[in-house]
N, C-alpha and C. Protein backbone atom coordinates (compact mmCIF):
# COMPACT_ATOMS: atom_id res chain seq x y z
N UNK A 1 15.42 -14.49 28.53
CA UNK A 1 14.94 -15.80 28.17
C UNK A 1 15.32 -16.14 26.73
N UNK A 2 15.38 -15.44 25.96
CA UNK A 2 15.96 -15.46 24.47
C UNK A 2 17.11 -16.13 24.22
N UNK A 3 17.80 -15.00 25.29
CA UNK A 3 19.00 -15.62 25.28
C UNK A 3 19.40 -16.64 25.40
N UNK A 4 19.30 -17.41 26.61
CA UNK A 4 18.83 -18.61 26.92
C UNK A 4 18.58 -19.47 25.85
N UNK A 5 17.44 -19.56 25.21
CA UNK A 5 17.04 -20.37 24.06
C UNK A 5 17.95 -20.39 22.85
N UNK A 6 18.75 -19.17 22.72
CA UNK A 6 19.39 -19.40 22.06
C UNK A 6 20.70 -19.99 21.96
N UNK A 7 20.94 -19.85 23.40
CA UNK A 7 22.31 -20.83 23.81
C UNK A 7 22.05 -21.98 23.67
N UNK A 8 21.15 -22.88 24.49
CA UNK A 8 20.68 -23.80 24.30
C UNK A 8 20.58 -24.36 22.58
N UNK A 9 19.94 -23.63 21.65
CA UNK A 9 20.11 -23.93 20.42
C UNK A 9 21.71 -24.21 19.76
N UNK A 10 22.27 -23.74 20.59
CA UNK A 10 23.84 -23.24 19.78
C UNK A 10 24.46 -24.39 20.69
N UNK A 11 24.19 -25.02 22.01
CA UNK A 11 24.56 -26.82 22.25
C UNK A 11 23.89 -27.73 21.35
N UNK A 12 22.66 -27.05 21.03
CA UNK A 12 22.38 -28.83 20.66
C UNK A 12 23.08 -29.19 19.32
N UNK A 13 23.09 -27.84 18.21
CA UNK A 13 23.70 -27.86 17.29
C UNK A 13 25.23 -28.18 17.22
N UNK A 14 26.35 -27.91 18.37
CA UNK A 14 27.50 -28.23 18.91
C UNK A 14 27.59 -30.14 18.93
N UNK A 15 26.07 -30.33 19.67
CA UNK A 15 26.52 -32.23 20.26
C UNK A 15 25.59 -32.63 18.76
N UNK A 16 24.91 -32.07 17.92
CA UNK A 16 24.78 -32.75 16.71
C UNK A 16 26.05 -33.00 15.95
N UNK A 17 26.44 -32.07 15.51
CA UNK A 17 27.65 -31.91 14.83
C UNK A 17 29.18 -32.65 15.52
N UNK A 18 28.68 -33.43 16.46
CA UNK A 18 29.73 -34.35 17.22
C UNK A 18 30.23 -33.83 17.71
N UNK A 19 30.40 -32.48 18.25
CA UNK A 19 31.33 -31.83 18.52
C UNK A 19 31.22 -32.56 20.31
N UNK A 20 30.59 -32.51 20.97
CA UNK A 20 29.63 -32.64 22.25
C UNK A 20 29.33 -34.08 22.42
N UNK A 21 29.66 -34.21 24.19
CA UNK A 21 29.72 -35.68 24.53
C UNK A 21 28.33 -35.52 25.00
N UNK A 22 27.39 -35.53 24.45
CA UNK A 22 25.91 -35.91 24.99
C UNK A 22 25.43 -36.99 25.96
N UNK A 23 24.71 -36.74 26.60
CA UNK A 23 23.98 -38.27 27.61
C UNK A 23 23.05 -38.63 26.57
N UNK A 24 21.87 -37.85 26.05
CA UNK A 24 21.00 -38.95 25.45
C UNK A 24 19.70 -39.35 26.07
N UNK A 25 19.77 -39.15 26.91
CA UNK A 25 18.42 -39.89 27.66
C UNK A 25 17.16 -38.66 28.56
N UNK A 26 16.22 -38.84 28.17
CA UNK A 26 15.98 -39.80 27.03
C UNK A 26 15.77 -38.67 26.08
N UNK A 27 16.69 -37.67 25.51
CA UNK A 27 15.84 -37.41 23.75
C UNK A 27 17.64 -36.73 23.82
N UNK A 28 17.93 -37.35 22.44
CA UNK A 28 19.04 -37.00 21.87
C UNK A 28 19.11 -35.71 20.86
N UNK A 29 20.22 -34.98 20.60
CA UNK A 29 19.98 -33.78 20.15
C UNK A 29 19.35 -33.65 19.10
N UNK A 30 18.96 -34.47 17.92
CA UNK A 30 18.31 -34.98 16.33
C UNK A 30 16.72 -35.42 16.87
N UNK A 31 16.47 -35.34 18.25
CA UNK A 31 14.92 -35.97 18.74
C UNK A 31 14.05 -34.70 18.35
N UNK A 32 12.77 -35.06 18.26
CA UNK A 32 11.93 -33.71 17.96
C UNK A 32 11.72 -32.84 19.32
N UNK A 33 11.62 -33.82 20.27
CA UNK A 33 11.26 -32.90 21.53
C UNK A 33 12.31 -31.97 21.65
N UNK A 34 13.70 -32.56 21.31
CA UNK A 34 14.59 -31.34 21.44
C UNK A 34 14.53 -30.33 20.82
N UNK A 35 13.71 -30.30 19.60
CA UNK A 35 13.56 -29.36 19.11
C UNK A 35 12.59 -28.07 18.93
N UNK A 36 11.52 -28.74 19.82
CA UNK A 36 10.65 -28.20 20.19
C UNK A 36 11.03 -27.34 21.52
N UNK A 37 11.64 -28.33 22.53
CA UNK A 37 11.69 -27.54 23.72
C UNK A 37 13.29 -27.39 23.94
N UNK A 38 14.51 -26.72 23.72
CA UNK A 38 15.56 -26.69 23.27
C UNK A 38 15.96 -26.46 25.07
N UNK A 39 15.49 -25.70 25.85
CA UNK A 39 16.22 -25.82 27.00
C UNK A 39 15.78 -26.81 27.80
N UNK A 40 14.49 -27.37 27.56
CA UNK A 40 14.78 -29.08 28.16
C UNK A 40 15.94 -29.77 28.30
N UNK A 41 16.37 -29.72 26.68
CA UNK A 41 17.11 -30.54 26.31
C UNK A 41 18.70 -29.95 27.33
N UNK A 42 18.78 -29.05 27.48
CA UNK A 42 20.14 -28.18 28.20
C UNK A 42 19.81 -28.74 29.76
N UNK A 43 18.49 -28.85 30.25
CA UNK A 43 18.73 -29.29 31.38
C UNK A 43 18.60 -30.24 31.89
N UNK A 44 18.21 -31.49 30.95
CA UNK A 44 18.49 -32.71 30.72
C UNK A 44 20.44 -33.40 31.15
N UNK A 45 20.68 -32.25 29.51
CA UNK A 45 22.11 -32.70 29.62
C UNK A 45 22.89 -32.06 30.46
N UNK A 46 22.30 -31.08 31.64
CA UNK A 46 22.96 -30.44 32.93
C UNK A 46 22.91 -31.84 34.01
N UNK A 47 21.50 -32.20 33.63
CA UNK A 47 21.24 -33.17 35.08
C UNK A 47 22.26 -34.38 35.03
N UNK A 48 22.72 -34.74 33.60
CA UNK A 48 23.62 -35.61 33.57
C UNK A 48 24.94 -35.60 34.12
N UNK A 49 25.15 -34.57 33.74
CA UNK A 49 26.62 -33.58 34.06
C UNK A 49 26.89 -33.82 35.60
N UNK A 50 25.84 -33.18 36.44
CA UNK A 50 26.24 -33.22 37.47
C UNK A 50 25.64 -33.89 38.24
């Protein structure tokens, strides 16, 4: 699970840094919830994906 969180940390920091075509919706990588819950945010921007 660590692991995990920490991947997740190492996208959001990727689509901050522009690197990453983000969806956004609804909490963008600079949102607090993303920062609070960091693999939300990964399966947020999975659900977009596919």
């Amino acid at each position: 699970m660590e692991a995990a969180t920490e991947a997740a940390r190492r996208l959001i920091a990727y689509d901050r840094d522009g690197e990453g075509d983000y969806h956004g919706t609804p909490y963008w990588p600079d949102h607090p919830a993303t920062t609070a819950n960091p693999r939300g945010y990964v399966r947020q921007e999975y659900a977009a994906f596919v």
